[in-house]
Protein backbone atom coordinates (compact mmCIF):
# COMPACT_ATOMS: atom_id res chain seq x y z
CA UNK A 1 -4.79 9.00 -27.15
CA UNK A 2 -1.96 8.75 -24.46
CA UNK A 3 -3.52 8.63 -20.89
CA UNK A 4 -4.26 11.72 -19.44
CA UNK A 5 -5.64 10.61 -16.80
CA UNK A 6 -5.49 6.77 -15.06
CA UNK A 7 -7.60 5.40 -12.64
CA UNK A 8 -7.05 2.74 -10.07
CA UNK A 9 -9.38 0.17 -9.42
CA UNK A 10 -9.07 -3.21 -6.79
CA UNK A 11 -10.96 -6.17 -7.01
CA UNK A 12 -10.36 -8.41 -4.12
CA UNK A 13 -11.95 -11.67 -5.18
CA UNK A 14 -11.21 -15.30 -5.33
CA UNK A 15 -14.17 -17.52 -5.94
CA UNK A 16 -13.22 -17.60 -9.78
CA UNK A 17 -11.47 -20.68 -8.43
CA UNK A 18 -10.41 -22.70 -5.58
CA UNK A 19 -7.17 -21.84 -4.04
CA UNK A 20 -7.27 -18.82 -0.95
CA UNK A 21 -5.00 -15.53 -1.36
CA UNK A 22 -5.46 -14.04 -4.86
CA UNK A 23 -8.03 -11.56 -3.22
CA UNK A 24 -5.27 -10.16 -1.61
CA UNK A 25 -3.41 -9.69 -5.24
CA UNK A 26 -4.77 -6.21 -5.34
CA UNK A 27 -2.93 -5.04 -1.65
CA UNK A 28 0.29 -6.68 -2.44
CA UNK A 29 0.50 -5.04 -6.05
CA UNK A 30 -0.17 -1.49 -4.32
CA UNK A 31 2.76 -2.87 -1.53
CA UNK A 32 4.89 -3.14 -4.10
CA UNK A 33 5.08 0.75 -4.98
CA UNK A 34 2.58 0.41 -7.57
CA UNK A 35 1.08 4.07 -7.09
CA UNK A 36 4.89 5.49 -6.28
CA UNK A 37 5.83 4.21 -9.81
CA UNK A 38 2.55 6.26 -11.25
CA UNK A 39 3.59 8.99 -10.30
CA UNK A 40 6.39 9.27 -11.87
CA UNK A 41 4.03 10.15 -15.20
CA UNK A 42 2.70 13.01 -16.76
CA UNK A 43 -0.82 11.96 -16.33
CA UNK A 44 -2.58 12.24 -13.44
CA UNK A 45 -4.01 9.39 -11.34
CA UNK A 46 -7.06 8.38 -9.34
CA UNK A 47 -7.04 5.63 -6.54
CA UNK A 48 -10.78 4.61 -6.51
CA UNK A 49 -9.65 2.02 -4.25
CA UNK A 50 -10.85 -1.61 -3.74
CA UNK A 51 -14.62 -2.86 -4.52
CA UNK A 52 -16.44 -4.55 -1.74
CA UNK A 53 -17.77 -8.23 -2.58
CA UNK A 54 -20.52 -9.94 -1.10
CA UNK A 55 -19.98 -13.66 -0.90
CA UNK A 56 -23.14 -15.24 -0.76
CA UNK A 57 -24.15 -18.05 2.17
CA UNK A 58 -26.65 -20.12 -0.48
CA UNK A 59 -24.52 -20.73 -3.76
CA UNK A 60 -25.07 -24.16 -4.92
CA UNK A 61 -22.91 -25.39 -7.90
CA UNK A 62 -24.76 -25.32 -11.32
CA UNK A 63 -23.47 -27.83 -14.10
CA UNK A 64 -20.29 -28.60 -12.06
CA UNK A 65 -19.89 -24.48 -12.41
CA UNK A 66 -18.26 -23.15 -8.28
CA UNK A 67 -19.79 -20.13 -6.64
CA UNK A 68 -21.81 -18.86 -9.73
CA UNK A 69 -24.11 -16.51 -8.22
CA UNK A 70 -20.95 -15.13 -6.03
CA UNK A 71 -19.39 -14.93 -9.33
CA UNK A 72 -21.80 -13.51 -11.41
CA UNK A 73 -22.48 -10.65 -8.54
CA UNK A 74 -19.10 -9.52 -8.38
CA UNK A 75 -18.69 -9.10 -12.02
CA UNK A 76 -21.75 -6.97 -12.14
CA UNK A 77 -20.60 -4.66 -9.31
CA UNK A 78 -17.26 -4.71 -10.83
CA UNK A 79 -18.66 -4.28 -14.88
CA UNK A 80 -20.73 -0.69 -13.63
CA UNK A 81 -17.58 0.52 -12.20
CA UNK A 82 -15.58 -0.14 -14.97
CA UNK A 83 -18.11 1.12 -17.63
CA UNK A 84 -18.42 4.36 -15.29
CA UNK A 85 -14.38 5.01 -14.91
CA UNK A 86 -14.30 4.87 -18.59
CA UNK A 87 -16.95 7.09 -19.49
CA UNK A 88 -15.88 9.19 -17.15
CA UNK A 89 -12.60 9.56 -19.13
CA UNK A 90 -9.66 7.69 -17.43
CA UNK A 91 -7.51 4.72 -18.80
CA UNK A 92 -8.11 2.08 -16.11
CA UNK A 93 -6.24 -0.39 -14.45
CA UNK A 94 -8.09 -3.19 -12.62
CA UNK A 95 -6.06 -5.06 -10.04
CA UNK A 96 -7.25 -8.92 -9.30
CA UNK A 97 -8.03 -11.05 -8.27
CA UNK A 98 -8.51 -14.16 -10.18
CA UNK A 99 -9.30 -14.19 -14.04
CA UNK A 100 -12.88 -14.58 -13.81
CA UNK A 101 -12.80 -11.20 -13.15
CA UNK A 102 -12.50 -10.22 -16.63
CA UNK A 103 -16.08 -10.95 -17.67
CA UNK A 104 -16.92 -7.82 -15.58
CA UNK A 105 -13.91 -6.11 -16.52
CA UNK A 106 -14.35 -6.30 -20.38
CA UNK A 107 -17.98 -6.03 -20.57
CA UNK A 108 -18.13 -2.93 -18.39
CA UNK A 109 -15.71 -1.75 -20.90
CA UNK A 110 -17.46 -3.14 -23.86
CA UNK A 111 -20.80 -1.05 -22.48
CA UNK A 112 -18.69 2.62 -23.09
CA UNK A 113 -16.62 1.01 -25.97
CA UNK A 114 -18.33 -1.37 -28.22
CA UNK A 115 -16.33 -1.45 -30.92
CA UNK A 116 -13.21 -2.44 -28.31
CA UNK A 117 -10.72 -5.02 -29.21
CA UNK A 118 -8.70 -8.11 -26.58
CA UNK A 119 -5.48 -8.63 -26.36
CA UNK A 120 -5.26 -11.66 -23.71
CA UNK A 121 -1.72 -12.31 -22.44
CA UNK A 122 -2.07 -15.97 -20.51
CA UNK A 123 -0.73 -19.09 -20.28
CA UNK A 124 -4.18 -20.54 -20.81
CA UNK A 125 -7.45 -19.69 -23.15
CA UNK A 126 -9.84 -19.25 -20.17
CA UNK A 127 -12.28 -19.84 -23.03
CA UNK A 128 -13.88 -23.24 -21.81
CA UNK A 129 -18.26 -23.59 -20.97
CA UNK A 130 -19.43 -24.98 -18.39
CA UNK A 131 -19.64 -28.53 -20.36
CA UNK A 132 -15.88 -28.40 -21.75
CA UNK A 133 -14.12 -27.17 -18.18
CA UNK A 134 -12.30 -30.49 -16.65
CA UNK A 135 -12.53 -27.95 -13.12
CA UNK A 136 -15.88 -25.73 -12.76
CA UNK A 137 -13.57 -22.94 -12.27
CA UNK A 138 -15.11 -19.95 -13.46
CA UNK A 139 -11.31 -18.34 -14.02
CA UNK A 140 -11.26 -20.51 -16.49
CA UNK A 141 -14.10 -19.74 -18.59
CA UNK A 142 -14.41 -15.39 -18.91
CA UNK A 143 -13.74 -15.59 -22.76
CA UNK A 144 -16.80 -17.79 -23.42
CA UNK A 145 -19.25 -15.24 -21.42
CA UNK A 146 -17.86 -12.64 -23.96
CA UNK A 147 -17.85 -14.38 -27.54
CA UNK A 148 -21.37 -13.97 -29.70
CA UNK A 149 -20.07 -17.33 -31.44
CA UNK A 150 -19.72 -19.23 -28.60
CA UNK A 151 -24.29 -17.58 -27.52
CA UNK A 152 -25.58 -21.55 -28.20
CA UNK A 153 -22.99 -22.87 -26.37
CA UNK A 154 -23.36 -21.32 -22.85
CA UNK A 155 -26.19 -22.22 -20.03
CA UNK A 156 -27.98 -19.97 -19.10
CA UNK A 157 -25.76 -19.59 -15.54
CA UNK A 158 -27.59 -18.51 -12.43
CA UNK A 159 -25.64 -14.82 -11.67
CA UNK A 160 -25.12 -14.21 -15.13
CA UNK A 161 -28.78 -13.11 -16.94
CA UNK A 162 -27.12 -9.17 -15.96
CA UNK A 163 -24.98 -9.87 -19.34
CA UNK A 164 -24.78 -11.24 -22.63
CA UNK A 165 -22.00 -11.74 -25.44
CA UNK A 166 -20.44 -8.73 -27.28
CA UNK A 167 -17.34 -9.42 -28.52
CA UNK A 168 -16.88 -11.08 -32.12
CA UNK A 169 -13.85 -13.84 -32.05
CA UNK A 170 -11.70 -11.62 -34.54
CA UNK A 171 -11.64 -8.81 -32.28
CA UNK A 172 -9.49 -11.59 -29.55
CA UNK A 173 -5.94 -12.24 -29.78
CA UNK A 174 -4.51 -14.51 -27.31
CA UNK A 175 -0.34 -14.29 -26.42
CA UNK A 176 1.21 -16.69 -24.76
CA UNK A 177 -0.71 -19.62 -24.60
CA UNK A 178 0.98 -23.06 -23.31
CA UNK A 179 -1.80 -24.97 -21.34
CA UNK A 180 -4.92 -25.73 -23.62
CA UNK A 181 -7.66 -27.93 -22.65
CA UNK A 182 -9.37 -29.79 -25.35
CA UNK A 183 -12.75 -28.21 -25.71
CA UNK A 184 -10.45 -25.00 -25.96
CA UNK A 185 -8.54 -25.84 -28.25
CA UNK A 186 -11.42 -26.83 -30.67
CA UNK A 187 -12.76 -23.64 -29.94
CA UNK A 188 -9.81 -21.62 -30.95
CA UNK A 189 -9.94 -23.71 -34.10
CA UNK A 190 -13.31 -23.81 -35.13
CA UNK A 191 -13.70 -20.10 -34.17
CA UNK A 192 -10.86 -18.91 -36.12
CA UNK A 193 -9.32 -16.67 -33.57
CA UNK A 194 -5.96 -15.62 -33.76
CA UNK A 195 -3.44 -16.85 -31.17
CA UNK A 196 0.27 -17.07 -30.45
CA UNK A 197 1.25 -19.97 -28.45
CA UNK A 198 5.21 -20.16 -27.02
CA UNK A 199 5.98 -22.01 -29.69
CA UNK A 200 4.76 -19.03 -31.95
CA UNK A 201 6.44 -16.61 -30.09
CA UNK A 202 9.62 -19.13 -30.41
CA UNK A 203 9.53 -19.54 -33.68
CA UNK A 204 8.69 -15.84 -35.01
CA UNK A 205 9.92 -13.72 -31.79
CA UNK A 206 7.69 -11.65 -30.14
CA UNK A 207 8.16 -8.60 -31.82
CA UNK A 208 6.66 -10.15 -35.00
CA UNK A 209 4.04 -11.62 -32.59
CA UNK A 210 3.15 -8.03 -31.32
CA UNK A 211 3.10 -7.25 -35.39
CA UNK A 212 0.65 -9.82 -36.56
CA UNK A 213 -1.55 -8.79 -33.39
CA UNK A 214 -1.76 -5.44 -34.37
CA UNK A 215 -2.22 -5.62 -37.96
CA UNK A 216 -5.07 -8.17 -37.06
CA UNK A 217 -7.00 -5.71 -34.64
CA UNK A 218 -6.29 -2.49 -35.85
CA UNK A 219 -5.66 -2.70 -39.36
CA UNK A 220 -9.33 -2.07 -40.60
CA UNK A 221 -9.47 1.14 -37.87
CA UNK A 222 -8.13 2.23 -35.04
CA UNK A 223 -10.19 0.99 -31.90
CA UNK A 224 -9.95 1.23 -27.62
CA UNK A 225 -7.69 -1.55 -26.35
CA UNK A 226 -8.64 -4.05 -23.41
CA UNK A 227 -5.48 -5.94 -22.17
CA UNK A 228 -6.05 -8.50 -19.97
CA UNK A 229 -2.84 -9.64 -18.64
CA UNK A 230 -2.65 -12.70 -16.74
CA UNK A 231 0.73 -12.91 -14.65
CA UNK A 232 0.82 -16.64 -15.07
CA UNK A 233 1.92 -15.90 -19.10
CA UNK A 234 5.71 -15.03 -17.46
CA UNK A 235 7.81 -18.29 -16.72
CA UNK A 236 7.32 -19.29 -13.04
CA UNK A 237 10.70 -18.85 -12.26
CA UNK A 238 9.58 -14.88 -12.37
CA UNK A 239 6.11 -14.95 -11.30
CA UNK A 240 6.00 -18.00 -9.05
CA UNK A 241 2.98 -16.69 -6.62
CA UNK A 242 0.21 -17.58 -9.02
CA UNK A 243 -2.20 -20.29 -8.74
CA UNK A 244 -1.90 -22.10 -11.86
CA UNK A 245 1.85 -21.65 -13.08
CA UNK A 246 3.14 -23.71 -16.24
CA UNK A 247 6.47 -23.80 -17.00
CA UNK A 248 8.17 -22.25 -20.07
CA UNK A 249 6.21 -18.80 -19.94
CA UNK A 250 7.50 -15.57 -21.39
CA UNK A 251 10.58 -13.90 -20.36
CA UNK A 252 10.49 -10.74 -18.38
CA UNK A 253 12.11 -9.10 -22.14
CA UNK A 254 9.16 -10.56 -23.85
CA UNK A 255 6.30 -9.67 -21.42
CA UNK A 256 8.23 -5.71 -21.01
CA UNK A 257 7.94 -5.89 -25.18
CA UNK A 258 4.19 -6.89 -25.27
CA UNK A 259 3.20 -3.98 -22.65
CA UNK A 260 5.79 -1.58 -24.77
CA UNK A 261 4.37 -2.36 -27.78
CA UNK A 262 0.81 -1.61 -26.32
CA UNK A 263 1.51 1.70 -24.94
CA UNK A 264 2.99 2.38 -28.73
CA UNK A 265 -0.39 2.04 -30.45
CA UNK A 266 -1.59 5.09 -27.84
CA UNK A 267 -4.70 3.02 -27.57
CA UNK A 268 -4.80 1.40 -24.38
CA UNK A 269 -8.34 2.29 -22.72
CA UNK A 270 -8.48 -0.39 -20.05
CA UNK A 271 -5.94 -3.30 -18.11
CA UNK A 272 -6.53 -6.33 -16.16
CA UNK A 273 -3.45 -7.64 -13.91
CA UNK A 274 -4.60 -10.46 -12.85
CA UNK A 275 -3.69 -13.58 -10.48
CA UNK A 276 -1.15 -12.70 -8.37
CA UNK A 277 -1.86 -14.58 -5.13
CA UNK A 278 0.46 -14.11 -1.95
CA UNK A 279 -0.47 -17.31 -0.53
CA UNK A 280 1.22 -19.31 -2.82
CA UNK A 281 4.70 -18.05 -2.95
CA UNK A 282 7.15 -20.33 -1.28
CA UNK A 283 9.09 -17.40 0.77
CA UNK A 284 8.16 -13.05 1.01
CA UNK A 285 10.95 -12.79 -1.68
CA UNK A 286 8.69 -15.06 -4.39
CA UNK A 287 5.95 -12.88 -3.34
CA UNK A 288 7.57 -9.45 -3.35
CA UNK A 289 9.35 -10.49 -7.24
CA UNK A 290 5.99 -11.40 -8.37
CA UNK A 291 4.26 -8.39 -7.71
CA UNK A 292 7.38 -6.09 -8.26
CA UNK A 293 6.83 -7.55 -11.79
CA UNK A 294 3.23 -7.08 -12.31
CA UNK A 295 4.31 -3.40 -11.55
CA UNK A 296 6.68 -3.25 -13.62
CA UNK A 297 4.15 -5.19 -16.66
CA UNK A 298 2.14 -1.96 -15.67
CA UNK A 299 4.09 1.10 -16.00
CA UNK A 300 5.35 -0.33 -19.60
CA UNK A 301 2.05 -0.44 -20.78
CA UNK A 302 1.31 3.19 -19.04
CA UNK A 303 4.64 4.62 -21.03
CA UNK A 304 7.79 3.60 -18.68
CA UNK A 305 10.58 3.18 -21.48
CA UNK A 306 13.42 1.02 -21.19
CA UNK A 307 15.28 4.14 -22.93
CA UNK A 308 15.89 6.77 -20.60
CA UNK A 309 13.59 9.67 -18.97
CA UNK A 310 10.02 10.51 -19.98
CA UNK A 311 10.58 14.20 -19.12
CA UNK A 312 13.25 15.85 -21.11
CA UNK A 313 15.83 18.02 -19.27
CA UNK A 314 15.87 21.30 -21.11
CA UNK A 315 19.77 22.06 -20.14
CA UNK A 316 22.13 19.56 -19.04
CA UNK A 317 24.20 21.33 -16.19
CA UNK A 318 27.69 22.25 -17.09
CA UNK A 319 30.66 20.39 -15.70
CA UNK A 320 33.01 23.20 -15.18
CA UNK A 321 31.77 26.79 -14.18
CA UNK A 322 32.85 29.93 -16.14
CA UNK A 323 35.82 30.73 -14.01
CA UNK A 324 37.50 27.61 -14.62
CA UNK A 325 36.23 27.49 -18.19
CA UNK A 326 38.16 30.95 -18.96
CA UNK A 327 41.51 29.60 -17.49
């Protein structure tokens, strides 16, 4: 099902970690012509704007875990408007914010679409617990909110009893990954789950990558799509106003392919762009190519082609009118 209709959503938030400026990700990725490049589509589109966080005054730390309560509210206000854009029939895009945001995102999604698959396009697993995370940083730690096999392994996290685990690790693929902590890393081992690394994507090229992905989510049926795409997966050198960049990322080819390839399947129900943050690009150019790009990441997977026009021309215009023609 091509989008027929694609709605807009902002979530200006930043306590998934510690560094200021990725809650204004969502204005500078609208500054950057975001909604101007929408338009250029067949379907229609639907700003609903950005959501309104509280952050709370009293929000001790639990388990070395920041802002829980701050976090955990935000992704419930943020997982009902989600689950209600998507029953109410538009493909949505959610605009971050930091990554943390995606325990919201995917479980709103998850409420209208259970039977959803995650495509996760980072440079990092974001799949630690509270008691494997060398930071607190709830950015990185969404996945494990989301994974049944992970239930015994998760606290019970003040801000958090609104949700509990629906996604099954063979219905994650991770792209991209180049900065693993340890506990992760057993994770993605014990847990089976199926992940391309740079390396991978070295040694097979990505549009084997995008192959294996596929055949692994889709192969036993056809199923709604949540990409979460983390602008820290591109190389630095493209996206350098993120918070935690690591060098040797995917080339803007590579991340175009992956969003390409996504559109292809016509199953694309909801999208994350997450962690572009303002703040942390050394000059307004750094800035302006980072969120340029995130665009960019965004109309692929909506259906921009690298080949030409989406609308056909039904006549091209002649070169030379009649009269000269009859000469």
């Amino acid at each position: 099902f091509f989008a027929q209709s694609v709605a807009v959503l902002g979530a200006p938030f930043s306590k998934g970690q510690k560094k200021r400026g990725v809650e204004h990700g969502p204005k500078v990725i609208r500054d950057a012509g975001l909604m101007e490049r929408l338009s250029n589509f067949d379907f229609s589109v639907h700003d609903f704007g950005d959501l309104n966080f509280q952050h709370l005054e009293e929000d001790e730390p639990y388990m070395d875990v920041k802002f829980p309560r701050t976090v955990g509210a935000a992704n419930k206000k943020l997982s009902g408007a989600v689950r209600n854009a998507v029953s109410a029939g538009h493909t949505l895009l959610m605009l971050g914010g930091d990554h943390s945001l995606a325990i919201g995102s995917v479980s709103g999604h998850a409420q209208h679409c259970p039977d959803l698959c995650l495509i996760w396009v980072d440079a990092h697993a974001d799949i630690n617990t509270p008691m494997t995370s060398p930071s607190g940083n709830l950015h990185g730690q969404p996945v494990a909110f989301m994974l049944k096999e992970l239930q015994d392994k998760m606290p019970d996290i003040p801000g958090f009893s609104w949700t509990k685990p629906f996604l099954s690790s063979r219905d994650l693929v991770y792209i991209g990954l180049r900065d693993v902590d340890p506990g992760e890393y057993q994770f993605l081992k014990s847990l089976g789950i199926q992940y391309f690394t740079m390396r991978d994507i070295d040694r097979l090229g990505i549009q084997r990558v995008m192959e294996v992905t596929f055949d692994h989510l889709l192969a036993r049926k056809q199923r709604p799509i949540h990409l979460s795409f983390d602008i820290d997966a591109f190389d630095p050198s493209l996206a350098p106003a993120t918070g935690t960049p690591v060098n040797g990322g995917l080339t803007y080819r590579e991340g175009i392919y992956i969003a390409e390839e996504i559109h292809n399947t016509g199953l694309l129900s909801v999208m994350d762009l997450v962690e572009v943050n303002p703040d942390l690009g050394a000059s307004p150019e750094a800035v302006e190519a980072t969120a340029t790009l995130a665009v960019d990441v965004i109309a692929s997977s909506l259906g921009q082609t690298r080949e030409g026009a989406h609308t056909s021309m039904d006549e091209i215009p002649p070169g030379k009118n009649d009269t000269e023609l009859r000469l």
